[in-house]
Protein backbone atom coordinates (compact mmCIF):
# COMPACT_ATOMS: atom_id res chain seq x y z
CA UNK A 1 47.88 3.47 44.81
CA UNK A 2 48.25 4.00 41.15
CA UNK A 3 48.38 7.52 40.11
CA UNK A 4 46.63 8.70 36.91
CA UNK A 5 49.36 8.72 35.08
CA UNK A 6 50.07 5.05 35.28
CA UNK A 7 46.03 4.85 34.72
CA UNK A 8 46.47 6.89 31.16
CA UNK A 9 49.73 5.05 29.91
CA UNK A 10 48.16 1.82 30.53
CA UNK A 11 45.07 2.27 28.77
CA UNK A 12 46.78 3.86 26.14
CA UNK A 13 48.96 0.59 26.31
CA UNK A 14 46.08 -2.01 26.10
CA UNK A 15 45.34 -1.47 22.67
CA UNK A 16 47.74 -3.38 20.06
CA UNK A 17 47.17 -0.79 17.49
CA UNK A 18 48.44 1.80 20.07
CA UNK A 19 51.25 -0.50 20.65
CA UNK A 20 52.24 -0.62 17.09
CA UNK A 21 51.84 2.42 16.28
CA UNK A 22 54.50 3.50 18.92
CA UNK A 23 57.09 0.64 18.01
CA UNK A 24 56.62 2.39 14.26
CA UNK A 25 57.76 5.81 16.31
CA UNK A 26 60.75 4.02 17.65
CA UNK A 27 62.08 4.69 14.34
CA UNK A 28 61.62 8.11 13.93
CA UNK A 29 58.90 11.22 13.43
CA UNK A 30 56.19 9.93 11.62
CA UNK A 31 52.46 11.48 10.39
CA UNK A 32 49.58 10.48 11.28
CA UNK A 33 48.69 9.04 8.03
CA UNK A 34 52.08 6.79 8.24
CA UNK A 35 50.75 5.39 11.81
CA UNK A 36 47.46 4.49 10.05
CA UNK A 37 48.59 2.78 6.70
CA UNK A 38 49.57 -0.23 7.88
CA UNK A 39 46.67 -1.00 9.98
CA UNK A 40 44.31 0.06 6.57
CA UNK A 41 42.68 2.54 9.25
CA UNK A 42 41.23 5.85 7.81
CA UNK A 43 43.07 9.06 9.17
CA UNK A 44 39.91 9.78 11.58
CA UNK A 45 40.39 6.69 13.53
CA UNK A 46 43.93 6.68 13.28
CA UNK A 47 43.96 9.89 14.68
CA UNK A 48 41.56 8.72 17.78
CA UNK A 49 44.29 6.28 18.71
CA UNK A 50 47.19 9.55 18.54
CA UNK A 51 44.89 11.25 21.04
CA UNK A 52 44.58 8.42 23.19
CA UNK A 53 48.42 8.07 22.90
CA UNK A 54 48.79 11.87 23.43
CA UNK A 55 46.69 12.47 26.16
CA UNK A 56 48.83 9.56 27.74
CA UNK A 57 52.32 11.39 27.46
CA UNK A 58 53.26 8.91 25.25
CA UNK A 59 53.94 10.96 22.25
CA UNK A 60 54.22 14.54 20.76
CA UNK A 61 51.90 16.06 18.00
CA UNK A 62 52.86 18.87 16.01
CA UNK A 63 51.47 20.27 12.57
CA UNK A 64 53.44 21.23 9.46
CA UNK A 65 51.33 22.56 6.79
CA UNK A 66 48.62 19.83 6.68
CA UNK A 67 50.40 17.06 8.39
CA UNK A 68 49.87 16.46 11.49
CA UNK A 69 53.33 14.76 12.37
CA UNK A 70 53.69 12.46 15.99
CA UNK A 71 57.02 11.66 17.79
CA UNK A 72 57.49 9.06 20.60
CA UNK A 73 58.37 10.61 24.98
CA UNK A 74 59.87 7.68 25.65
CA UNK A 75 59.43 9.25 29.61
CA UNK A 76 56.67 8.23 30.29
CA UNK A 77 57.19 4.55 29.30
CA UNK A 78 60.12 4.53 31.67
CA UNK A 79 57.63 4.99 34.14
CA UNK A 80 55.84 2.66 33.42
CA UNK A 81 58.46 0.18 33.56
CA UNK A 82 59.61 1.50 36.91
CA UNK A 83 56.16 0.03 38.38
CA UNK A 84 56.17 -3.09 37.04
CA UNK A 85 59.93 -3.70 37.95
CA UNK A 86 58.91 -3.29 41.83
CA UNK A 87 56.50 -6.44 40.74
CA UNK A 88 59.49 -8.04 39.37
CA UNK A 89 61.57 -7.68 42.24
CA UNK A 90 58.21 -8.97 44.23
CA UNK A 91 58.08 -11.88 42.40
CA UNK A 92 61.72 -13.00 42.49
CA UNK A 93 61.94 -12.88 46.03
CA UNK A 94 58.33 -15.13 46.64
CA UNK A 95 60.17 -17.54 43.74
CA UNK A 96 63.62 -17.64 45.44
CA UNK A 97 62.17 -18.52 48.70
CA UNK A 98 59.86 -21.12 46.90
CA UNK A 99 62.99 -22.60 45.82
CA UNK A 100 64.70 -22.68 48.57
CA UNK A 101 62.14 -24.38 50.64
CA UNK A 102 61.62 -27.09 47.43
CA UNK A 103 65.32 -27.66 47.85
CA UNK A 104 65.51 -28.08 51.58
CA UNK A 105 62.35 -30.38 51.60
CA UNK A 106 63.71 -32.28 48.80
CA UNK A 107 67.12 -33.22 50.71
């Protein structure tokens, strides 16, 4: 079963703006109006994506003065990958044996 967690990150994750938006944090701290400009998105729906990313895990939110400044948790990510590796390791074992019996039938 999936917990909610894994439900939150990959919601946050289906959206390619979301996804940008936190490759652009791989770089650093950055506002909320810097996540927005280069999608031309006003700050209100840029900040509806940061929520959706925050509620997640996926990043911090802080406010200095009037900014409103975001910062990737990288944590949460990680376990994200750590499901899909199991599925990985799944597949790779089904595709080794496929190849194994393609080789012995082909012999």
């Amino acid at each position: 079963m999936v917990d909610d967690n894994l439900d939150t990150t990959f919601t946050a994750l289906s959206d390619p703006t979301r996804r940008g938006m936190l490759a652009d944090l791989m770089q650093g701290e950055k506002s909320v109006g810097e996540l927005a400009a280069p999608y031309g998105m006003s700050f209100a729906g840029a900040s509806k994506h940061v929520a959706v990313l925050a509620r997640a895990g996926l990043i911090d939110r802080r406010k200095v003065g009037r900014k409103q400044l975001c910062r990737l948790r990288a944590e949460r990510l990680k376990e994200a990958n750590d499901w899909l590796r199991q599925w990985e390791r799944f597949w790779n074992t089904r595709l080794d044996a496929l190849e194994a019996a393609v080789r012995r039938d082909g012999t």
